[in-house]
PDB file of N, CA and C in Angstrom:
ATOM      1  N   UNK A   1      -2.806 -19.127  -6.072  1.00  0.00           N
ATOM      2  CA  UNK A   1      -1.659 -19.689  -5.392  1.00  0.00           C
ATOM      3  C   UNK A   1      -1.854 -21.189  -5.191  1.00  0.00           C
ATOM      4  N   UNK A   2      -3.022 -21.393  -4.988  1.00  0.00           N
ATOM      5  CA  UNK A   2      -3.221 -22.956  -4.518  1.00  0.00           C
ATOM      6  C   UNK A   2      -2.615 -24.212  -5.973  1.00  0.00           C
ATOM      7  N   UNK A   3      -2.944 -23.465  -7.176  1.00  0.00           N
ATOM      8  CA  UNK A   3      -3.193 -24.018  -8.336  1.00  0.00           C
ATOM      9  C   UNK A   3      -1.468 -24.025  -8.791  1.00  0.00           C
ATOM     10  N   UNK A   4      -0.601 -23.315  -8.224  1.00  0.00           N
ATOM     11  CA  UNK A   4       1.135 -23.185  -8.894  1.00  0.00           C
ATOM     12  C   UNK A   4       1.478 -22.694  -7.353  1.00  0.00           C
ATOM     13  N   UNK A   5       1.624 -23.834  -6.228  1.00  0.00           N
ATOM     14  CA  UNK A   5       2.388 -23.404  -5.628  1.00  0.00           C
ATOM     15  C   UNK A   5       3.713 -23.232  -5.024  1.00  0.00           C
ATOM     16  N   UNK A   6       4.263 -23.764  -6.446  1.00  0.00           N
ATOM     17  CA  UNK A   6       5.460 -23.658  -6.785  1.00  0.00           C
ATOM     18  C   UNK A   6       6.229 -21.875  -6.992  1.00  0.00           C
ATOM     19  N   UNK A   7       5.014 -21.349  -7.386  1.00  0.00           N
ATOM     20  CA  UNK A   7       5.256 -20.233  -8.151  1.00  0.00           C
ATOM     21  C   UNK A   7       5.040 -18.967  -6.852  1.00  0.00           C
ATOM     22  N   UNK A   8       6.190 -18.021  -6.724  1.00  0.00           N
ATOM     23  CA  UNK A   8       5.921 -17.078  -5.862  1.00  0.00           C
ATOM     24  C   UNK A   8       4.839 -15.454  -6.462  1.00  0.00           C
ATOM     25  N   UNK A   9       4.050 -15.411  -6.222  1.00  0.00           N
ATOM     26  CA  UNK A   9       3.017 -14.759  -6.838  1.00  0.00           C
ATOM     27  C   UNK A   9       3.454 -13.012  -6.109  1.00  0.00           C
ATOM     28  N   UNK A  10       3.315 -12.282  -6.537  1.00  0.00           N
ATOM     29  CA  UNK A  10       3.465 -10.788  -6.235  1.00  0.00           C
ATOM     30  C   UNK A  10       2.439  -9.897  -6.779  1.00  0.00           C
ATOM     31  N   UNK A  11       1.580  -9.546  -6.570  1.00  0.00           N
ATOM     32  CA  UNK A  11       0.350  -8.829  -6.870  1.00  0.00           C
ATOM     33  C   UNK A  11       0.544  -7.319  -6.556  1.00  0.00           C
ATOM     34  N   UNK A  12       0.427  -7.178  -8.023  1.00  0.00           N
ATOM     35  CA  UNK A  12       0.151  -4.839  -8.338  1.00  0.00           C
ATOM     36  C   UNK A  12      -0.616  -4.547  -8.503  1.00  0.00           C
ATOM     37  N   UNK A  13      -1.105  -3.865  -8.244  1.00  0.00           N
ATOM     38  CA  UNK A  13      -2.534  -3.258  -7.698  1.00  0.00           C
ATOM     39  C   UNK A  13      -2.400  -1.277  -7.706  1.00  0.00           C
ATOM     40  N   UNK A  14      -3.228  -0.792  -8.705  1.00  0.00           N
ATOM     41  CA  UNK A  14      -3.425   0.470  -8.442  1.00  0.00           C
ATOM     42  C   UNK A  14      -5.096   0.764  -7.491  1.00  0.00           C
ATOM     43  N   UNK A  15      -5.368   2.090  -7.362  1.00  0.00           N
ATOM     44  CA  UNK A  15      -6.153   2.165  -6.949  1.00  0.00           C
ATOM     45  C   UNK A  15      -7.437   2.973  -7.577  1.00  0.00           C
ATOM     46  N   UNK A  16      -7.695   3.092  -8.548  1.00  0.00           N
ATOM     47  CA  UNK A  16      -8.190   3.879  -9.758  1.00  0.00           C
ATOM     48  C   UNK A  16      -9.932   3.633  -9.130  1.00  0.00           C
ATOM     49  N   UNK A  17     -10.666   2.711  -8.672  1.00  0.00           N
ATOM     50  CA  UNK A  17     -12.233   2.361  -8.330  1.00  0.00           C
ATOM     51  C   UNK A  17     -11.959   2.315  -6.789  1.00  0.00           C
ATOM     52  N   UNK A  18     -11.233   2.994  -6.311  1.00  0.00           N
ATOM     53  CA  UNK A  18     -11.106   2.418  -4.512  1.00  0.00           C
ATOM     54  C   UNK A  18     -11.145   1.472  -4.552  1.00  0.00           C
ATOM     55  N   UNK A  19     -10.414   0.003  -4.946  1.00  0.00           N
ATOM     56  CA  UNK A  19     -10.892  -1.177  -4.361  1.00  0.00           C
ATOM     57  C   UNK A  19      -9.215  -1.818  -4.380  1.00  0.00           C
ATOM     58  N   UNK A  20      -8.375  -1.171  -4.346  1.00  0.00           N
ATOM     59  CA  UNK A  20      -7.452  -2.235  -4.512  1.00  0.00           C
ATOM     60  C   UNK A  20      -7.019  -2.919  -3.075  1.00  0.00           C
ATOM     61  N   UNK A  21      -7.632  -2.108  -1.675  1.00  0.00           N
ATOM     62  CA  UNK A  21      -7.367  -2.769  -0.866  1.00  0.00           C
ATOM     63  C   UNK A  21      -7.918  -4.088  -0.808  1.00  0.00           C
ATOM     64  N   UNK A  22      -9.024  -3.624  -0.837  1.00  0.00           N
ATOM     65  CA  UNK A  22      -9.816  -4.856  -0.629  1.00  0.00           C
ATOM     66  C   UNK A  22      -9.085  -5.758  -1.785  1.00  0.00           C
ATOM     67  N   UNK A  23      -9.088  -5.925  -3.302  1.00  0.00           N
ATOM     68  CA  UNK A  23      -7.808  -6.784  -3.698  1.00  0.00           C
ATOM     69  C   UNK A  23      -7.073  -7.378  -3.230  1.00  0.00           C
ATOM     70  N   UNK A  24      -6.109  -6.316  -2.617  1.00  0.00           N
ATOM     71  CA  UNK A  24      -4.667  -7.021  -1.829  1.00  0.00           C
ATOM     72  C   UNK A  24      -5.440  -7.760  -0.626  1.00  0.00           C
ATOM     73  N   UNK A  25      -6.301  -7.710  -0.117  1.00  0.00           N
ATOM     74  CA  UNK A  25      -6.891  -8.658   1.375  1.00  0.00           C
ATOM     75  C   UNK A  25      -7.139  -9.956   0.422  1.00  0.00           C
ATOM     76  N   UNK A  26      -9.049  -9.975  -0.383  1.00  0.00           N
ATOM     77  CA  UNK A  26      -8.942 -10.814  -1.232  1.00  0.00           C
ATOM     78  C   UNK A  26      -7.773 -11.661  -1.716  1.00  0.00           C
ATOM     79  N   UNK A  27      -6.499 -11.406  -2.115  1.00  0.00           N
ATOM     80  CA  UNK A  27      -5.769 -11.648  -2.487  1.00  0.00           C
ATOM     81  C   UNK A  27      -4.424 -12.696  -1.719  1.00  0.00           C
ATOM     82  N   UNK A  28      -4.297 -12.165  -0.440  1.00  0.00           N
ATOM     83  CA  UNK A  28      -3.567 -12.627   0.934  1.00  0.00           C
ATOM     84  C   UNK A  28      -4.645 -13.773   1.056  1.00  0.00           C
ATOM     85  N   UNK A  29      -5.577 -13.526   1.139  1.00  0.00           N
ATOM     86  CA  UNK A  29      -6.421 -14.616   2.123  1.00  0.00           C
ATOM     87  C   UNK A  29      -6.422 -16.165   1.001  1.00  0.00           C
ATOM     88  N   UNK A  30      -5.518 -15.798  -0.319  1.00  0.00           N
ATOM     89  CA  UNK A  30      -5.748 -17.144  -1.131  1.00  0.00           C
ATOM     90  C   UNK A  30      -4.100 -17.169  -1.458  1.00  0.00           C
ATOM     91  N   UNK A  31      -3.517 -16.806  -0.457  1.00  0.00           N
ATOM     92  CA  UNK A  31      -2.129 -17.013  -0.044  1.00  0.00           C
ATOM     93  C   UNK A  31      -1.257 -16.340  -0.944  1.00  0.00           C
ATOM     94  N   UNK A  32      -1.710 -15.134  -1.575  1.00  0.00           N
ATOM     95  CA  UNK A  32      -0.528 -14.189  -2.202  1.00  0.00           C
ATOM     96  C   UNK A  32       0.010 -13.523  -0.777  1.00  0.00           C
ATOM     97  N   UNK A  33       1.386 -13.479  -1.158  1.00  0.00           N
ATOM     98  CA  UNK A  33       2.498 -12.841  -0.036  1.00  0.00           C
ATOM     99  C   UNK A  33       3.112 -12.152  -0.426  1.00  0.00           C
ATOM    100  N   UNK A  34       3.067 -11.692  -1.840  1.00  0.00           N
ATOM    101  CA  UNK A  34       4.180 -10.494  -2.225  1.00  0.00           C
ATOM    102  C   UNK A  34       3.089  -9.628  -2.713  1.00  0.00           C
ATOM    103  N   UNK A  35       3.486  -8.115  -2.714  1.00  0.00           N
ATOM    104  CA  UNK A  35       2.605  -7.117  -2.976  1.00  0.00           C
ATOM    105  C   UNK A  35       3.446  -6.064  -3.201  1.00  0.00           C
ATOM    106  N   UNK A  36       3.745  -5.355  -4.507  1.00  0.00           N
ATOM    107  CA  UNK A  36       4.133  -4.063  -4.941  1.00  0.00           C
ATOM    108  C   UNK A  36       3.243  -3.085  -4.040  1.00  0.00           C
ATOM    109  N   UNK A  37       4.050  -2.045  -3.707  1.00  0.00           N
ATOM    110  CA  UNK A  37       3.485  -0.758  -2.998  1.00  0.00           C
ATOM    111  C   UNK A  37       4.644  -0.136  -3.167  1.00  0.00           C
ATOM    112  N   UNK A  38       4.291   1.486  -3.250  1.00  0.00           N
ATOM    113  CA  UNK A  38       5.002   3.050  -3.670  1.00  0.00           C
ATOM    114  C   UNK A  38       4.547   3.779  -2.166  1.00  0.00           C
ATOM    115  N   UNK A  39       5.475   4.074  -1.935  1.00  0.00           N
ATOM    116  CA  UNK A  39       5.737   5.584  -1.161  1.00  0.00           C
ATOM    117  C   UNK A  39       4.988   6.077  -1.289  1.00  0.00           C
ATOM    118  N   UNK A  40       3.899   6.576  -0.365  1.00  0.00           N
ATOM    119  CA  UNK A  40       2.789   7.828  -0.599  1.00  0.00           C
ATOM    120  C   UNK A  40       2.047   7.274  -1.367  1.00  0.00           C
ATOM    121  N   UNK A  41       1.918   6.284  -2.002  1.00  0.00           N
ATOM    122  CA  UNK A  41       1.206   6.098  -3.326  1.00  0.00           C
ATOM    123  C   UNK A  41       0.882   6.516  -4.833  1.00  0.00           C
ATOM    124  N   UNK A  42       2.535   6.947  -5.003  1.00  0.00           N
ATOM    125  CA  UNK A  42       3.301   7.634  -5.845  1.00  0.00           C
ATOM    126  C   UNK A  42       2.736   6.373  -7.507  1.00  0.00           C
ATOM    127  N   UNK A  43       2.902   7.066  -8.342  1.00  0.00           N
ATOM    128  CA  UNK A  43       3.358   6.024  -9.396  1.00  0.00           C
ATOM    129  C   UNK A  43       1.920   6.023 -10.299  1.00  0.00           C
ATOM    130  N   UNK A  44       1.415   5.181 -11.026  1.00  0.00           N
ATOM    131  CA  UNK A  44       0.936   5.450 -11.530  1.00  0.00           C
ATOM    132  C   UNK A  44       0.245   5.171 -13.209  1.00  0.00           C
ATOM    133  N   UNK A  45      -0.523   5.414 -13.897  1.00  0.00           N
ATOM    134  CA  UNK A  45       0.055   4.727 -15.657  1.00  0.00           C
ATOM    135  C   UNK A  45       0.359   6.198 -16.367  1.00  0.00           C
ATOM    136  N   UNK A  46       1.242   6.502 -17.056  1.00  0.00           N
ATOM    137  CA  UNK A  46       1.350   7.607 -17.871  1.00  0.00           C
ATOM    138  C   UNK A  46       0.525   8.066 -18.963  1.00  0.00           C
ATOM    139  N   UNK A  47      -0.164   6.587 -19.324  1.00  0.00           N
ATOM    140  CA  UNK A  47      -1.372   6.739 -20.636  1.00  0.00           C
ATOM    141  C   UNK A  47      -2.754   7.256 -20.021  1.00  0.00           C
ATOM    142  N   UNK A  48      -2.842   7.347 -18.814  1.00  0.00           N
ATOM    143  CA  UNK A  48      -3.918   7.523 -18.225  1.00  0.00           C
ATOM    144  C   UNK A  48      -3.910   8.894 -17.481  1.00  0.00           C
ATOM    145  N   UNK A  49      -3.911   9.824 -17.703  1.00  0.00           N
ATOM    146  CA  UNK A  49      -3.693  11.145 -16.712  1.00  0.00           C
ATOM    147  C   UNK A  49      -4.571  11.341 -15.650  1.00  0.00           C
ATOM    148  N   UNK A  50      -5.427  10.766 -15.444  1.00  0.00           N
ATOM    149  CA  UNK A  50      -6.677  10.565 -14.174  1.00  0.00           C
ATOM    150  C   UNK A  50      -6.248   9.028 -13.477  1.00  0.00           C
ATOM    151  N   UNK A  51      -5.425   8.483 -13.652  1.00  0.00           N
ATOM    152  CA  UNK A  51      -5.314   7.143 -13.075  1.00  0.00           C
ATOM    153  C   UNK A  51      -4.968   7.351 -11.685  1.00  0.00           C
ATOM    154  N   UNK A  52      -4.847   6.411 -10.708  1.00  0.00           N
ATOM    155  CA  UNK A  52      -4.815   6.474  -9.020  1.00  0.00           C
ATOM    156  C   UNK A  52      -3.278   5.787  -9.575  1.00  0.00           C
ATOM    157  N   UNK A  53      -2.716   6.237  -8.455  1.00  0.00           N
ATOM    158  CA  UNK A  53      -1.072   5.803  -8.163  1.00  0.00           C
ATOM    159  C   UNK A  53      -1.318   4.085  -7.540  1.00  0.00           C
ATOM    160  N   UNK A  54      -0.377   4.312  -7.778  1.00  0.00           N
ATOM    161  CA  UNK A  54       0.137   2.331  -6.819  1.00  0.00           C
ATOM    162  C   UNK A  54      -0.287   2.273  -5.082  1.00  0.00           C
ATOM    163  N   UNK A  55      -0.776   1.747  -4.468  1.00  0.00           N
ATOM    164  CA  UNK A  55      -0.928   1.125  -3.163  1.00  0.00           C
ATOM    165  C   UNK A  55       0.134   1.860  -2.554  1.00  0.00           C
ATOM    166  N   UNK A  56      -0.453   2.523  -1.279  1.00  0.00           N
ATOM    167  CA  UNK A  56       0.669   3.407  -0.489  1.00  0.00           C
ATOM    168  C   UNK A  56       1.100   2.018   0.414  1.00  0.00           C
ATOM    169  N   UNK A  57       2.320   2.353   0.462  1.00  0.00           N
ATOM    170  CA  UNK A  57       3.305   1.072   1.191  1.00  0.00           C
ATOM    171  C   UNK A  57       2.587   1.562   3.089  1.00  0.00           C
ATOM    172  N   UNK A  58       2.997   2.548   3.265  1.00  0.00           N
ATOM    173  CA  UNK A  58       2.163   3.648   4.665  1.00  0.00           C
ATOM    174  C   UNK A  58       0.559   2.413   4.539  1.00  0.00           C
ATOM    175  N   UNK A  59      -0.424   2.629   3.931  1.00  0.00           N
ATOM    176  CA  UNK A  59      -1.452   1.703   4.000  1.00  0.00           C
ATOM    177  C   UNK A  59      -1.217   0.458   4.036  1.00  0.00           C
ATOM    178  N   UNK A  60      -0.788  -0.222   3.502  1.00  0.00           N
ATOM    179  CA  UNK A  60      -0.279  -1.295   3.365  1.00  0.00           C
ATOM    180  C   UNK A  60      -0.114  -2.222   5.254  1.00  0.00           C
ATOM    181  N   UNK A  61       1.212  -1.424   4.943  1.00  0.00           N
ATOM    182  CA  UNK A  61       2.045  -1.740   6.289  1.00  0.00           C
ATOM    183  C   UNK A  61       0.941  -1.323   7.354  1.00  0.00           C
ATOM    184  N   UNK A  62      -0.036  -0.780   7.235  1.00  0.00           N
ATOM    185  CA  UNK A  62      -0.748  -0.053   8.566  1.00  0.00           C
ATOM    186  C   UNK A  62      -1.578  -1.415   8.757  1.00  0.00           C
ATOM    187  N   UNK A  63      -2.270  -1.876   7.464  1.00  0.00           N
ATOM    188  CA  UNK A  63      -3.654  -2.371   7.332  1.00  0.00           C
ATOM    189  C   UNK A  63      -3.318  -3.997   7.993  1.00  0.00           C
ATOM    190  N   UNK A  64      -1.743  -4.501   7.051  1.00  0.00           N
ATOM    191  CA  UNK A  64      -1.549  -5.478   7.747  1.00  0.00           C
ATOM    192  C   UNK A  64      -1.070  -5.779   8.769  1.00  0.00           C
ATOM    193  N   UNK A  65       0.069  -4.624   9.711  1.00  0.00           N
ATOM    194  CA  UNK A  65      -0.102  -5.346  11.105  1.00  0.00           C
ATOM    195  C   UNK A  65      -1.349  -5.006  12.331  1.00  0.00           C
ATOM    196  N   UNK A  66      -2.326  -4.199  11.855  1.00  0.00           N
ATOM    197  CA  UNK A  66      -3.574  -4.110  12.718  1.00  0.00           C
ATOM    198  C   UNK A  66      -4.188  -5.316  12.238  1.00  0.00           C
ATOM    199  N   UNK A  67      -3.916  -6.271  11.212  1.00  0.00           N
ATOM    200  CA  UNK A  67      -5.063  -7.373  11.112  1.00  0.00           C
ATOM    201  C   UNK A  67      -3.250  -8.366  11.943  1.00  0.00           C
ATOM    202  N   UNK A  68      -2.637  -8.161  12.326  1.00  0.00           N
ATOM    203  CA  UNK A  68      -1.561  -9.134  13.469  1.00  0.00           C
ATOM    204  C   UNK A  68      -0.869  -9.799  12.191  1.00  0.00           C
ATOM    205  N   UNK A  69      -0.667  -9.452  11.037  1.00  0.00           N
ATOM    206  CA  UNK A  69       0.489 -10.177  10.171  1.00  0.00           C
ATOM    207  C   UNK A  69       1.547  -8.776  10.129  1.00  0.00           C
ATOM    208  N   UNK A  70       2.837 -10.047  10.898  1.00  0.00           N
ATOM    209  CA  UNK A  70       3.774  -9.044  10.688  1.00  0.00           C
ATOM    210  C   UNK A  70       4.563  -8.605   9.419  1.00  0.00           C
ATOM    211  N   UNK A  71       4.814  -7.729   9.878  1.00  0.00           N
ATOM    212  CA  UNK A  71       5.782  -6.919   8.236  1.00  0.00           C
ATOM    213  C   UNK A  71       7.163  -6.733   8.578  1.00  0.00           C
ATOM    214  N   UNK A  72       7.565  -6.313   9.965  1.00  0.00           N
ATOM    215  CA  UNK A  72       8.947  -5.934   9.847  1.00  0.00           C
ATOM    216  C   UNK A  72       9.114  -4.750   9.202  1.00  0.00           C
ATOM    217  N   UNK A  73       8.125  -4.042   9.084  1.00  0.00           N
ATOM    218  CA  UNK A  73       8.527  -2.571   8.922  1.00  0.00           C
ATOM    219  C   UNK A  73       8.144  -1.742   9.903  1.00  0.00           C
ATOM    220  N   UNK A  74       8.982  -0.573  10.287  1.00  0.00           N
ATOM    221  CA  UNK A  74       8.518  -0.040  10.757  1.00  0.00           C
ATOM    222  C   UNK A  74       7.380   1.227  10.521  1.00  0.00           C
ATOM    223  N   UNK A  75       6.048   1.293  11.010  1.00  0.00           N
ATOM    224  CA  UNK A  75       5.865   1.948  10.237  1.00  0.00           C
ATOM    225  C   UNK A  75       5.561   3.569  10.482  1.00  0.00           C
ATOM    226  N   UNK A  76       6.111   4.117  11.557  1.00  0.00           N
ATOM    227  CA  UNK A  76       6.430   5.336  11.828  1.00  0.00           C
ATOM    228  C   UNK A  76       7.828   5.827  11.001  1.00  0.00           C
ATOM    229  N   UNK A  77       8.655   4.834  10.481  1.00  0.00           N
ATOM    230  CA  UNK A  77       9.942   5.600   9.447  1.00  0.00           C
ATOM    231  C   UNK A  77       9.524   5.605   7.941  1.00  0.00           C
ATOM    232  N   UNK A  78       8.476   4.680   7.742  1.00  0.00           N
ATOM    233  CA  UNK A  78       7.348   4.879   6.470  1.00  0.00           C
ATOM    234  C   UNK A  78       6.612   6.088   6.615  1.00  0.00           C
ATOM    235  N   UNK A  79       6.085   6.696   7.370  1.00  0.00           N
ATOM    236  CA  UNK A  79       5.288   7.675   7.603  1.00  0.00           C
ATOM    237  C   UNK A  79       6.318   9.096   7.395  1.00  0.00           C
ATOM    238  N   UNK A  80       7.478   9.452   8.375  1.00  0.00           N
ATOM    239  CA  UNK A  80       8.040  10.028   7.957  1.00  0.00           C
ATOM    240  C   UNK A  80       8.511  10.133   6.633  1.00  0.00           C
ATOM    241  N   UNK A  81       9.528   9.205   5.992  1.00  0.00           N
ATOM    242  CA  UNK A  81       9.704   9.404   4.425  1.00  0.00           C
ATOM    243  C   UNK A  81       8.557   8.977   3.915  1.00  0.00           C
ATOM    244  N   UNK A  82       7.588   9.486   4.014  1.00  0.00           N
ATOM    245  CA  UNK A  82       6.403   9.582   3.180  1.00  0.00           C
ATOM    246  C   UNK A  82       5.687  11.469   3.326  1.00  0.00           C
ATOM    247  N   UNK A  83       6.357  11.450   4.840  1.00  0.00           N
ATOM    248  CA  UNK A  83       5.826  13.307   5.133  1.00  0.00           C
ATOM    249  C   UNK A  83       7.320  14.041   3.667  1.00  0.00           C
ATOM    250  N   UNK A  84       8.250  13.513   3.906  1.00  0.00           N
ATOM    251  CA  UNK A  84       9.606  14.280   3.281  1.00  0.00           C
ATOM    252  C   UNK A  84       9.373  14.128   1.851  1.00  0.00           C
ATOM    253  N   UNK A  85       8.984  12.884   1.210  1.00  0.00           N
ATOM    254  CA  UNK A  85       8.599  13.062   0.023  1.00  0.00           C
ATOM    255  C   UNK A  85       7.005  13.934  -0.422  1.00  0.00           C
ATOM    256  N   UNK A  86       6.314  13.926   0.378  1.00  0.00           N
ATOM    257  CA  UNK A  86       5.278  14.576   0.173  1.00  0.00           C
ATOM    258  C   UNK A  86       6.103  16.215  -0.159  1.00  0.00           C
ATOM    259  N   UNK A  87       7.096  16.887   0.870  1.00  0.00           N
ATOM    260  CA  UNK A  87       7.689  18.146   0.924  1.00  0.00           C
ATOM    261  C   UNK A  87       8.222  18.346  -0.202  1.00  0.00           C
ATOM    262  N   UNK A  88       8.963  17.414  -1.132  1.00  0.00           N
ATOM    263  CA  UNK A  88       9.852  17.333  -2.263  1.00  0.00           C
ATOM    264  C   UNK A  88       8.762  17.169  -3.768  1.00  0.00           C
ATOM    265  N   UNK A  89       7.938  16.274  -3.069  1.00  0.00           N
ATOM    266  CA  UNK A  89       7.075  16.936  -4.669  1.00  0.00           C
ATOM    267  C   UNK A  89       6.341  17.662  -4.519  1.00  0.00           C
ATOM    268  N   UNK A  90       5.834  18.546  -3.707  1.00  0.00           N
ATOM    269  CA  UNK A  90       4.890  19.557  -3.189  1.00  0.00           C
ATOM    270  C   UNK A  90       3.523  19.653  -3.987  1.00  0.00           C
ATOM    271  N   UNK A  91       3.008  18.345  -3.171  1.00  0.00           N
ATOM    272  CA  UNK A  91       1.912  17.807  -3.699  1.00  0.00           C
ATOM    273  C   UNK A  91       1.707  16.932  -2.731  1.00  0.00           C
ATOM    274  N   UNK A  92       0.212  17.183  -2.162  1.00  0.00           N
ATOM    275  CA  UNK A  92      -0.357  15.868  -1.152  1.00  0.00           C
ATOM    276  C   UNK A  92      -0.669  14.729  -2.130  1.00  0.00           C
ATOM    277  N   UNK A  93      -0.020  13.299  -1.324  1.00  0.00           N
ATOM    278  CA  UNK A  93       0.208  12.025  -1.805  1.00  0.00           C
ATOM    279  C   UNK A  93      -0.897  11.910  -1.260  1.00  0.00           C
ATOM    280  N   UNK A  94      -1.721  10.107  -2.022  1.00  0.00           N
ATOM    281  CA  UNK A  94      -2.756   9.666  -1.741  1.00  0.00           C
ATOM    282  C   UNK A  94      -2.573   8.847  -0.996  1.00  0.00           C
ATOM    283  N   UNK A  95      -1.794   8.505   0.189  1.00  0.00           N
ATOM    284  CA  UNK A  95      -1.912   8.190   1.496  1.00  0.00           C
ATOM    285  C   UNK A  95      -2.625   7.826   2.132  1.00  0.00           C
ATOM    286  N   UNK A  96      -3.883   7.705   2.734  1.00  0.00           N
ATOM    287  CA  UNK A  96      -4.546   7.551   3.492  1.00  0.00           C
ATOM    288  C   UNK A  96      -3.713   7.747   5.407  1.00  0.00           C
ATOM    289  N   UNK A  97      -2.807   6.771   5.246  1.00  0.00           N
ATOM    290  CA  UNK A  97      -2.817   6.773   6.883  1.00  0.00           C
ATOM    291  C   UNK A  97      -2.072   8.141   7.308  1.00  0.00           C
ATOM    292  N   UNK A  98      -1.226   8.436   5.747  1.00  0.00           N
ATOM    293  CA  UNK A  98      -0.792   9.697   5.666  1.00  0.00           C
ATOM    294  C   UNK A  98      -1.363  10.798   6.036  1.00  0.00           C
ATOM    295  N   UNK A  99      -2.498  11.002   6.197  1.00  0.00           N
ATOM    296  CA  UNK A  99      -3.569  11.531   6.374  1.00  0.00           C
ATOM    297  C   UNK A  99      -3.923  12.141   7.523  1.00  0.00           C
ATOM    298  N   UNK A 100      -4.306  10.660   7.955  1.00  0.00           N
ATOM    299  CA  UNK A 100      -4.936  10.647   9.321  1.00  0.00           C
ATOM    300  C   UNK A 100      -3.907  10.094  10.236  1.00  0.00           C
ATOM    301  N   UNK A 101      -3.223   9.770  10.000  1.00  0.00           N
ATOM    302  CA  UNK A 101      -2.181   8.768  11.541  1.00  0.00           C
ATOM    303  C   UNK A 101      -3.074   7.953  11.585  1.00  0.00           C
ATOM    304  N   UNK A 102      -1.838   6.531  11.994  1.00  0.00           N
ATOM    305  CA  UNK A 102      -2.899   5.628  12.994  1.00  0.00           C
ATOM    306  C   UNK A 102      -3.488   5.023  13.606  1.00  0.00           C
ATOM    307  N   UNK A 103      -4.460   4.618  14.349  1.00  0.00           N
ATOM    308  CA  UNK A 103      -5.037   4.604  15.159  1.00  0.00           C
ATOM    309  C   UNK A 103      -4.686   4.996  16.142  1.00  0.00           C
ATOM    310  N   UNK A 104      -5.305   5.622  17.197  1.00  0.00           N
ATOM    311  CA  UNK A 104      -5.131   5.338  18.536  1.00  0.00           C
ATOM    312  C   UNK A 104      -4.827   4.177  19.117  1.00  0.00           C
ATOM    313  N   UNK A 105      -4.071   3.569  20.033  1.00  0.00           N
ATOM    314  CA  UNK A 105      -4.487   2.852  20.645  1.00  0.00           C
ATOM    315  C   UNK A 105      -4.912   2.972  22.190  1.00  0.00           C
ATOM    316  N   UNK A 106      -5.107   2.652  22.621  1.00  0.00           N
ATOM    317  CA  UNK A 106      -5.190   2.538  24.349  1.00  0.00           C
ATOM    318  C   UNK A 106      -6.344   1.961  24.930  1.00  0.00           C
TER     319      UNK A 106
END
C-alpha cells in the first residue's frame, strides 16, 4: 500500500495452511483495508477438492472489532445467517467463531 497509494488494495485470502488470518492482520497493519470474506467460510477452488474455503466474514468481523477497528457490522446477524446457512447446506461451515461464540465479556 505504501508503494501505490493511489491504488485501493483488497486482499483474498483462503485458508488452506491455517495462516490466512494472520495474512489478513500482516496485511492491515501495511494499510490494506479491503478484504474478501464468505459466509461461514463457504467458497473455495474447484481444482482443488481438499482446499480450505475463503475467510469466514463471522471471523473476520469478530477478530477485528476485539482488536477496536470498527466494522459496522453487526456481528450477532453474521452469526445467525451463518447458523441458517450452515442448516441449508447441511454441512458444518469452517467458522471458527461459529463454533465457539464470542468471547465472554465481563
Amino acid at each position: 500500500q505504501d508503494r501505490f497509494p493511489e491504488v485501493d488494495l483488497v486482499l483474498h485470502l483462503h485458508n488452506n495452511r491455517g495462516t490466512a488470518m494472520a495474512n489478513l492482520l500482516a496485511a492491515l497493519q501495511r494499510g490494506v483495508h479491503g478484504f474478501d470474506t464468505a459466509l461461514g467460510g463457504i467458497g473455495g477452488c474447484p481444482n482443488v477438492p481438499q482446499a480450505a474455503g475463503n475467510l469466514a466474514t463471522e471471523d473476520v468481523v469478530y477478530m477485528l472489532e476485539d482488536m477496536g477497528v470498527a466494522t459496522g457490522i453487526d456481528l450477532q446477524a453474521i452469526l445467525a445467517a451463518a447458523r441458517l446457512l450452515e442448516s441449508v447446506v447441511q454441512a458444518p461451515l469452517p467458522g471458527q467463531v461459529l463454533k465457539s461464540g464470542p468471547r465472554i465479556s465481563g
